[in-house]
Protein backbone atom coordinates (compact mmCIF):
# COMPACT_ATOMS: atom_id res chain seq x y z
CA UNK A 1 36.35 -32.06 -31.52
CA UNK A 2 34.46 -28.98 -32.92
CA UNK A 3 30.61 -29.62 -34.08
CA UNK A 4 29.98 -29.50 -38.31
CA UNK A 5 28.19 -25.88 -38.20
CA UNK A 6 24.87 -27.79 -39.98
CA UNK A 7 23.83 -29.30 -36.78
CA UNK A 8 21.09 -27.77 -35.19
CA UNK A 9 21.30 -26.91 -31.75
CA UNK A 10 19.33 -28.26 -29.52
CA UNK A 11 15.95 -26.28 -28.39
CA UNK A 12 15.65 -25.14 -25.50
CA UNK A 13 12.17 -24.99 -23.73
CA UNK A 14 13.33 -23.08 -20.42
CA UNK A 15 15.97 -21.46 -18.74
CA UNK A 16 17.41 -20.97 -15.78
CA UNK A 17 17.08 -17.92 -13.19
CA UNK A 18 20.38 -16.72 -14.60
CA UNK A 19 19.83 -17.70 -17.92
CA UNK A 20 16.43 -15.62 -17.75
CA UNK A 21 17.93 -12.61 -16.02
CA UNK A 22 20.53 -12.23 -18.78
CA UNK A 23 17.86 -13.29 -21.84
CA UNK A 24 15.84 -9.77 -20.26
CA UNK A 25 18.96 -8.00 -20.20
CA UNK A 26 18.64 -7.44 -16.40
CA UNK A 27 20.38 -8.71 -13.31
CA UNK A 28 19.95 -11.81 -11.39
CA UNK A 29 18.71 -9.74 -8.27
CA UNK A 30 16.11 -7.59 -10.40
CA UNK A 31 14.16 -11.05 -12.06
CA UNK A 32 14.29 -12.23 -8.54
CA UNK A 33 12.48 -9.05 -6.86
CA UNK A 34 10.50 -7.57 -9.92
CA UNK A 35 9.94 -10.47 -12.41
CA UNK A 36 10.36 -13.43 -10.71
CA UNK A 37 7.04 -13.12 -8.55
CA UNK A 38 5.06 -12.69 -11.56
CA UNK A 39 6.02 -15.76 -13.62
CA UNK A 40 5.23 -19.09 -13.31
CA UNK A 41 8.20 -21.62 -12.15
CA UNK A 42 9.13 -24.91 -12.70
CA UNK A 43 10.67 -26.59 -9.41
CA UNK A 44 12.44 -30.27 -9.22
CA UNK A 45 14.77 -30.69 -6.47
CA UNK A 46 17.18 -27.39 -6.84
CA UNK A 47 16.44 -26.78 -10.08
CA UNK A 48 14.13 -23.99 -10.74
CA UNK A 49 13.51 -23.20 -14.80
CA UNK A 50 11.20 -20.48 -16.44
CA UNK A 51 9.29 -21.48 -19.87
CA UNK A 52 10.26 -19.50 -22.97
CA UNK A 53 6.99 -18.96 -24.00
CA UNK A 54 5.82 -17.57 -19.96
CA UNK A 55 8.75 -15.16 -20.25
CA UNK A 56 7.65 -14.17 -24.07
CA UNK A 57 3.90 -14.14 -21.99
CA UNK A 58 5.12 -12.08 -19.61
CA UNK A 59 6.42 -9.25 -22.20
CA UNK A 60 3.09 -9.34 -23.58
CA UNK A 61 0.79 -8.63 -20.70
CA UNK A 62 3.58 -6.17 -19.15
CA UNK A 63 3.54 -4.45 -22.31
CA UNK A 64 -0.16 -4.46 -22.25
CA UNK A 65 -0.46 -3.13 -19.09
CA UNK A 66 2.31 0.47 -19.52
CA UNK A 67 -0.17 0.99 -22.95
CA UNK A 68 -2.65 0.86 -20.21
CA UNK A 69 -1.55 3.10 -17.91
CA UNK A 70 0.26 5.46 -20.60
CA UNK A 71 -3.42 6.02 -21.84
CA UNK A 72 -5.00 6.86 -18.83
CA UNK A 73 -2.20 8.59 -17.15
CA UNK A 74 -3.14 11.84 -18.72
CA UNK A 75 -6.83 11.71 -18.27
CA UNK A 76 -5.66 10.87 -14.18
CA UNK A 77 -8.59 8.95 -13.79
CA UNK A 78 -7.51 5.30 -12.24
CA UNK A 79 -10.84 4.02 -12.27
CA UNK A 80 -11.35 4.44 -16.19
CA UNK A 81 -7.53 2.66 -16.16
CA UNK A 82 -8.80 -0.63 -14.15
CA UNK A 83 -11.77 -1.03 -16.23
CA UNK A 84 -9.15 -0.76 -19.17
CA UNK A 85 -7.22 -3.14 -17.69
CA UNK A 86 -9.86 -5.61 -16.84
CA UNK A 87 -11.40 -5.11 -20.27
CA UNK A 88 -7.69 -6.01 -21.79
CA UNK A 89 -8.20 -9.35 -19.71
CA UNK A 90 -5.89 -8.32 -17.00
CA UNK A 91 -5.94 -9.66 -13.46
CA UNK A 92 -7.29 -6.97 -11.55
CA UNK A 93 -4.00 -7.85 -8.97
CA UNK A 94 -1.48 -7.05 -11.86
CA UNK A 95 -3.94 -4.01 -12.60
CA UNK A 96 -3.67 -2.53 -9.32
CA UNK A 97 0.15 -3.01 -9.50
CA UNK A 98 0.19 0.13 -12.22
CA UNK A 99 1.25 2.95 -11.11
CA UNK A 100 -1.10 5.32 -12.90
């Protein structure tokens, strides 16, 4: 029996691994090396979920941080980019992370 199209679905508040892989538009194997480290997880037995809104966080400060190092990557000076980068409210390990 098909679902009257005025029923809402339902919201979801997290995804899966695959689920957050294919909501980026990358593979499974890229969130898990690249992305996956820098995200906080939700573990309960197997299950592992990501939060919308850390994934949407996520986009923000990586975002933030290639404005960063667009700006200073043609004065060359990576010291001026960190301070940038702290000033922005980044954590100096993401900072450092920047290839400049």
């Amino acid at each position: 029996m098909r679902k009257p199209e005025h029923v809402p679905r339902r919201l979801r508040l997290a995804l899966t691994p695959n689920e957050a892989a294919q909501a980026l538009g990358c593979s499974r194997d890229f969130l898990d090396r690249h992305i996956g480290p820098e995200l906080r997880w939700v573990r309960r037995g197997r299950l592992r979920f990501v939060g919308i809104a850390e994934i949407e966080d996520w986009l923000r400060r990586s975002a933030a941080l290639t404005s960063i190092a667009s700006m200073s990557a043609g004065s060359g000076n990576r010291d001026s980019a960190l301070s940038r980068c702290k000033s922005a409210g980044v954590r100096q390990s993401r900072a450092i992370r920047c290839r400049w």
